[in-house]
Protein backbone atom coordinates (compact mmCIF):
# COMPACT_ATOMS: atom_id res chain seq x y z
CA UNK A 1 0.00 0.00 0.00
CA UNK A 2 1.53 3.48 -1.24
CA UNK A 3 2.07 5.88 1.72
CA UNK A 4 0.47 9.45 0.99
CA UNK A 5 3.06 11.81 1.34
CA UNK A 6 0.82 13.99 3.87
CA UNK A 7 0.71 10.87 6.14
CA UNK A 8 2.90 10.88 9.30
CA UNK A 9 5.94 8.09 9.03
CA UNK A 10 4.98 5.39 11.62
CA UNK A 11 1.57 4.77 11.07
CA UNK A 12 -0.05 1.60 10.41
CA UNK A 13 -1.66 2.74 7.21
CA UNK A 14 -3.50 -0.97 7.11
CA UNK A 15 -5.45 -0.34 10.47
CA UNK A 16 -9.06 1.77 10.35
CA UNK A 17 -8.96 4.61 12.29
CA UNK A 18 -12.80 6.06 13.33
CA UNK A 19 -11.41 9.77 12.90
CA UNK A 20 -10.08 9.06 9.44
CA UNK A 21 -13.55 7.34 8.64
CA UNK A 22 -15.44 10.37 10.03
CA UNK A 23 -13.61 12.67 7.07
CA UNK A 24 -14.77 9.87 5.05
CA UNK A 25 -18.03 10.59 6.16
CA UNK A 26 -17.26 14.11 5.67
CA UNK A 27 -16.20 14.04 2.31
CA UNK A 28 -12.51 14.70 3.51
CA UNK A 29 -9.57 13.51 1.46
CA UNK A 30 -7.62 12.83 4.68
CA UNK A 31 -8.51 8.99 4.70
CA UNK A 32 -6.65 5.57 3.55
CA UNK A 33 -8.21 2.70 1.67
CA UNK A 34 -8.92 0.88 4.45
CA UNK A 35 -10.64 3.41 6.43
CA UNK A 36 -12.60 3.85 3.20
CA UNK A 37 -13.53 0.01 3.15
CA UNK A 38 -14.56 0.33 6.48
CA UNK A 39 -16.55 3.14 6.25
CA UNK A 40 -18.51 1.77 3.44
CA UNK A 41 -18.99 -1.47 5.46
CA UNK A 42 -20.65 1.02 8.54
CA UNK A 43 -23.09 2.30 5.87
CA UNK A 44 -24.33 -0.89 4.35
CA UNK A 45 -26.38 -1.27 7.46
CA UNK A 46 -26.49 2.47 8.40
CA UNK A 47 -26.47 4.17 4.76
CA UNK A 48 -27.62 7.35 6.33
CA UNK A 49 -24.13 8.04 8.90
CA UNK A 50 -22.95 10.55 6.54
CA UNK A 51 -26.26 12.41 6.92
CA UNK A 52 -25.91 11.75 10.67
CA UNK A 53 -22.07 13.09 10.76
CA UNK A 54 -23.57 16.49 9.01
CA UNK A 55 -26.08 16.89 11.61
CA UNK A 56 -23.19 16.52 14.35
CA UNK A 57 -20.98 19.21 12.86
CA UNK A 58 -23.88 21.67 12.18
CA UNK A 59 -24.83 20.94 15.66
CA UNK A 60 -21.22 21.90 16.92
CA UNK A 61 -21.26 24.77 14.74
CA UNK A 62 -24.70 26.55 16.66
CA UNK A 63 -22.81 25.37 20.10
CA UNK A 64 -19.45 27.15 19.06
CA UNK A 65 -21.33 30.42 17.89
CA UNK A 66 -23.59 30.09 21.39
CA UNK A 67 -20.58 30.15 23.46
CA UNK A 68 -19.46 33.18 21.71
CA UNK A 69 -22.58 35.05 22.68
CA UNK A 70 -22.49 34.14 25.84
CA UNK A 71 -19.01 35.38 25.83
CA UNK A 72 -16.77 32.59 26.11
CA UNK A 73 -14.33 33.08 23.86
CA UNK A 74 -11.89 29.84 24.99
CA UNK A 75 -12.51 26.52 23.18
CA UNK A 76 -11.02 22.73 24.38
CA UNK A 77 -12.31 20.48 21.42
CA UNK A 78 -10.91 16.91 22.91
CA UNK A 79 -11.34 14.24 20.17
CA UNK A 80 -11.49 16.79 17.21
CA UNK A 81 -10.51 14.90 14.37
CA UNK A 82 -9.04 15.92 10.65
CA UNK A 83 -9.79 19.24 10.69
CA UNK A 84 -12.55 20.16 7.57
CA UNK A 85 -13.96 23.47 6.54
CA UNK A 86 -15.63 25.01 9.16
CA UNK A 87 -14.36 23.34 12.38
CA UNK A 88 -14.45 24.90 15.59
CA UNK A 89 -11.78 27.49 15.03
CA UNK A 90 -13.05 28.87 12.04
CA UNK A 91 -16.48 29.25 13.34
CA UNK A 92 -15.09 30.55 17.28
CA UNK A 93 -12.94 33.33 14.99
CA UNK A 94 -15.70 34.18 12.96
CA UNK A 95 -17.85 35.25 15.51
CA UNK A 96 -15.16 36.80 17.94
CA UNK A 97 -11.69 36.96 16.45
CA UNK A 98 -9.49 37.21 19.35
CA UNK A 99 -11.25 33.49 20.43
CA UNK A 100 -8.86 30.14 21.52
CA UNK A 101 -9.16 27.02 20.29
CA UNK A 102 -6.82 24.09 21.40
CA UNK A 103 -7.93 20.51 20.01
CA UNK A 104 -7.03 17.38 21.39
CA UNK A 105 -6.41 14.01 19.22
CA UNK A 106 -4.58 10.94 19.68
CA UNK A 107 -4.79 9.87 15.88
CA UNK A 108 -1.04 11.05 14.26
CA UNK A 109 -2.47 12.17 11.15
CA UNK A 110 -5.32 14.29 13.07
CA UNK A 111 -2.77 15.56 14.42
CA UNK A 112 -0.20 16.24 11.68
CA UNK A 113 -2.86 16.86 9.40
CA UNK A 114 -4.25 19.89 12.56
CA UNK A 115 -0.72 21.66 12.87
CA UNK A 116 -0.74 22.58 8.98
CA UNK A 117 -3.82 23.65 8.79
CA UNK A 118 -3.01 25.83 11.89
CA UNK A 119 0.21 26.87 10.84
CA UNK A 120 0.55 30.90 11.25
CA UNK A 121 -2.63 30.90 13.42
CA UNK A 122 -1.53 32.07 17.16
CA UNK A 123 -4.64 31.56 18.59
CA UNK A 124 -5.29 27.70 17.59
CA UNK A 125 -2.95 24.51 19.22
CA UNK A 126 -3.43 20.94 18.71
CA UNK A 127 -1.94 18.68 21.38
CA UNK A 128 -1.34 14.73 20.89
CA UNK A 129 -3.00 13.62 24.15
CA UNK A 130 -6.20 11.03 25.10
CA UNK A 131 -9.30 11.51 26.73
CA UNK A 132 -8.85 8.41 28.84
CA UNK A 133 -5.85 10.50 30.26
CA UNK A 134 -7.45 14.01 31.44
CA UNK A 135 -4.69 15.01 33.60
CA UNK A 136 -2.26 15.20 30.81
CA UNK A 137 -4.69 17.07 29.05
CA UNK A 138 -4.88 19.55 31.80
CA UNK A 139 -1.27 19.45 32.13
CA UNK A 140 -0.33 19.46 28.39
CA UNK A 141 2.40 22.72 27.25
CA UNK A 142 0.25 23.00 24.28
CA UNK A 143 -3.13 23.65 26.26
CA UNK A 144 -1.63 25.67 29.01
CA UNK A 145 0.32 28.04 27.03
CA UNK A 146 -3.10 29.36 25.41
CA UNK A 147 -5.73 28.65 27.70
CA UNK A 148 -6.73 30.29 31.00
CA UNK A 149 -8.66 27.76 32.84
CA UNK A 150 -9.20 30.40 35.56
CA UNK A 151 -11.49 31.86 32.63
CA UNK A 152 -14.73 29.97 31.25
CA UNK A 153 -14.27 27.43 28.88
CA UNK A 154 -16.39 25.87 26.04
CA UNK A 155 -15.69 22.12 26.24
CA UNK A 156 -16.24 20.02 23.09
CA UNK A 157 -16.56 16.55 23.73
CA UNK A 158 -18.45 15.89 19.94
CA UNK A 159 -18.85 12.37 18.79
CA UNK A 160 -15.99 10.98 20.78
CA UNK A 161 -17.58 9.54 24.33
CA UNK A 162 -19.22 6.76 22.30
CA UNK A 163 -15.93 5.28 21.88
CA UNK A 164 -14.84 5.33 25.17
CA UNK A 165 -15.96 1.88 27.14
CA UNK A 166 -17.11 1.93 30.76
CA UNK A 167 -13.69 -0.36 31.82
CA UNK A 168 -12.12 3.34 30.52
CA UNK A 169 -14.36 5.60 33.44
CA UNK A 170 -15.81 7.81 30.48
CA UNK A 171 -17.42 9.52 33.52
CA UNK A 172 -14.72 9.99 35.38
CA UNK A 173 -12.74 11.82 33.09
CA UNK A 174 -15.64 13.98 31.80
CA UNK A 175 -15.74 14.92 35.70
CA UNK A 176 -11.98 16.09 36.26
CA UNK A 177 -12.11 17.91 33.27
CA UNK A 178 -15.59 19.70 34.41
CA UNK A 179 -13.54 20.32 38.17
CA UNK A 180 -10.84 22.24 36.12
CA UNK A 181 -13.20 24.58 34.35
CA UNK A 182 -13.88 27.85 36.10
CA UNK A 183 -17.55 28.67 36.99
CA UNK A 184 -19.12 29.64 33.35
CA UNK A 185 -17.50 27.14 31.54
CA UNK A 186 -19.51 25.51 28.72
CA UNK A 187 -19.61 21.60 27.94
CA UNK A 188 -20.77 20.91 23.95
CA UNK A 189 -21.70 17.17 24.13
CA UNK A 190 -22.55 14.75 21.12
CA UNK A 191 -23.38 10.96 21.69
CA UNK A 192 -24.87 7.92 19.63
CA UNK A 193 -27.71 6.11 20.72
CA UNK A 194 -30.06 3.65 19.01
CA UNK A 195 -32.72 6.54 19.93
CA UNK A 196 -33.88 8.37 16.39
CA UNK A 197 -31.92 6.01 14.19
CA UNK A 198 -34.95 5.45 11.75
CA UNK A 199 -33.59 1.43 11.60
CA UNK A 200 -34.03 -1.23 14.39
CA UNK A 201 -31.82 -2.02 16.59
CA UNK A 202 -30.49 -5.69 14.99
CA UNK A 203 -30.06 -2.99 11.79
CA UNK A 204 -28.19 -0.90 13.63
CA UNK A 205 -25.76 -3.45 15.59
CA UNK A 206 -24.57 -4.16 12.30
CA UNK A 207 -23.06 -1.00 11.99
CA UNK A 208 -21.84 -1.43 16.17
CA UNK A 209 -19.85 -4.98 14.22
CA UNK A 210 -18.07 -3.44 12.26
CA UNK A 211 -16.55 -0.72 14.58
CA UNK A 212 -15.76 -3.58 17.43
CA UNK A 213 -14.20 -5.56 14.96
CA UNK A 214 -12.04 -2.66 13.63
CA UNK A 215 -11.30 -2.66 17.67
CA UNK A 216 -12.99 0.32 18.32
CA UNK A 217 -16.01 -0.26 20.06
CA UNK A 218 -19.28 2.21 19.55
CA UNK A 219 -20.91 2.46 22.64
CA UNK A 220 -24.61 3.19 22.04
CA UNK A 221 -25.76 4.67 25.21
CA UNK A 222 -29.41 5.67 26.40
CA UNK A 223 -30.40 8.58 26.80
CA UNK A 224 -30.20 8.47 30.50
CA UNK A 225 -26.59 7.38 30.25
CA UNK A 226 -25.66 10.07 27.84
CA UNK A 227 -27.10 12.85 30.13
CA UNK A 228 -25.14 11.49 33.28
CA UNK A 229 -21.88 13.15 31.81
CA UNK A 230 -23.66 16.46 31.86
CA UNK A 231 -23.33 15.95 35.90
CA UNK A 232 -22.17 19.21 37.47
CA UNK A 233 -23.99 21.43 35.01
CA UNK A 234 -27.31 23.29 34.23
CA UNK A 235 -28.66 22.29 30.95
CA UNK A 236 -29.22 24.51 28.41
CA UNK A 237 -32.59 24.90 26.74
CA UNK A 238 -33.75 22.81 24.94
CA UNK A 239 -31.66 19.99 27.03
CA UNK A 240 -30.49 16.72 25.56
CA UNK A 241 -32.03 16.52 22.29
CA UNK A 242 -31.39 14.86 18.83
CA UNK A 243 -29.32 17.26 17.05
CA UNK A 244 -31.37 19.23 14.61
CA UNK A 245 -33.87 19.89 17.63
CA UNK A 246 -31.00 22.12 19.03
CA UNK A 247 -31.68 25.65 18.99
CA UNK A 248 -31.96 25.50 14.78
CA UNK A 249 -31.27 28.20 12.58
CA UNK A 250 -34.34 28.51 10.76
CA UNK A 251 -37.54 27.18 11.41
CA UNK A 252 -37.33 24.06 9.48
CA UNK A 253 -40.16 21.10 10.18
CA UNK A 254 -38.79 17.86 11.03
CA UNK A 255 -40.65 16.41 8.33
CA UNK A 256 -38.18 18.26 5.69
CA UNK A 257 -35.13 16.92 7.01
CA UNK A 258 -33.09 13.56 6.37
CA UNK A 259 -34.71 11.31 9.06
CA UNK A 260 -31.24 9.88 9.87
CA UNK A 261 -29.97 13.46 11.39
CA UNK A 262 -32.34 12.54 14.34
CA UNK A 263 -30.30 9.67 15.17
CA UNK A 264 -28.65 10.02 18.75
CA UNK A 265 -28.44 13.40 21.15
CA UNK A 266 -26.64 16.41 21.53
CA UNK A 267 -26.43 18.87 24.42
CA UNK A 268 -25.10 22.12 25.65
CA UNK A 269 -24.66 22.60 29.80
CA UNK A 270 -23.28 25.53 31.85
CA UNK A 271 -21.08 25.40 35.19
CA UNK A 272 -22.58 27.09 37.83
């Protein structure tokens, strides 16, 4: 297999990896063969997850640009991916140019791939660190050379707790990082569920398959579960809701959009 020269040396270009799949989804160019094969596996039994992945991002989008009027202007986006057009930084600097984003991956070409497209930008990091590991988040050169965490933060955890396994203490580490956010700090929360996925649930597991075998579990949680990790924080109106239902743009019916974008639950709380 012919290494892309934009791919990091010392990668296992042969192994799926979900955030290479998700610019798949995306319609990124930032993706191998096999995370293409894989991909295209997912959506013979879910053929609607790009649909789904669009709804997450425009969901992140109205978070980002809520944080800003509230006026946080300090981002942590752990699990963030390839970056694509209009990813958190892009939309935080829109709205309020002097904002700070630092994103957190543990994928090397998320990673490579994040420090060119923020090269010349002093007001955006990426740091090569894990969720499963918040205190070297916290502790991370990269995070504390741009963020005040004695300010409010917005903290994105988007579409990455459902691959975190309850051995891990997803929980846990949503809870350290919500004790090292000032009072005012935002968290911007996206989750899977079998809730809203217009399929049943022996449809859907076939989709689960094919993550656990690429050894990395999806963990559909209910919607109980998923509101747990909002623990320590006020809900924002309208709560924990499938993602289009979140404080939309325009006052489009349910009825016109793709009934896939419904699938799962998305959520914005406040710190006290």
């Amino acid at each position: 297999m012919e290494r892309p020269a934009w791919a990091p040396q010392g990668i296992d270009i042969s192994v799926p990896s979900v955030s290479r799949m998700y610019d798949f989804y995306l319609g990124g160019s930032h993706n191998f063969e096999v995370d293409r094969e894989a991909a295209r596996k997912a959506m013979e039994f879910l053929p609607g997850l790009p649909k789904i992945m669009q709804a997450n991002r425009a969901f992140m989008r109205r978070a980002v640009r809520y944080a800003v009027d509230r006026g946080v202007d300090q981002f942590l986006d752990i699990g963030s991916g390839i970056p694509t057009f209009g990813n958190v930084h892009e939309v935080a600097q829109a709205a309020h140019p002097g904002a700070k984003v630092a994103y957190v991956d543990h994928d090397p070409v998320a990673v490579a791939h994040s420090k060119a497209v923020l090269e010349g930008n002093d007001r955006a990091v990426i740091a090569a660190a894990d969720l499963r590991r918040p205190k070297e988040i916290l502790a991370h050169p990269e995070i504390t050379g741009l963020l005040d965490l004695e300010r409010p933060v917005a903290l994105l955890l988007v579409a990455v707790l459902h691959f975190i396994e309850d051995a891990d203490d997803p929980y846990g580490a949503v809870a350290e990082l919500r004790e090292a956010l000032a009072p005012g700090s935002l968290v911007i929360l996206t989750h899977a569920a079998y809730d809203g996925i217009p399929l049943s649930r022996e449809e859907a597991d076939g989709t689960v398959g094919v993550y656990r075998n690429i050894r990395n579990p999806l963990i559909m949680r209910s919607h109980e579960e998923i509101a747990g990790f909002f623990e320590g924080y006020e809900l924002v109106e309208p709560g924990l809701v499938s993602m289009p239902e979140w404080r939309p743009e325009t006052p489009q019916s349910p009825e016109q959009e793709d009934p896939y974008a419904f699938s799962g639950f998305g959520g914005v709380g406040r710190k006290a």
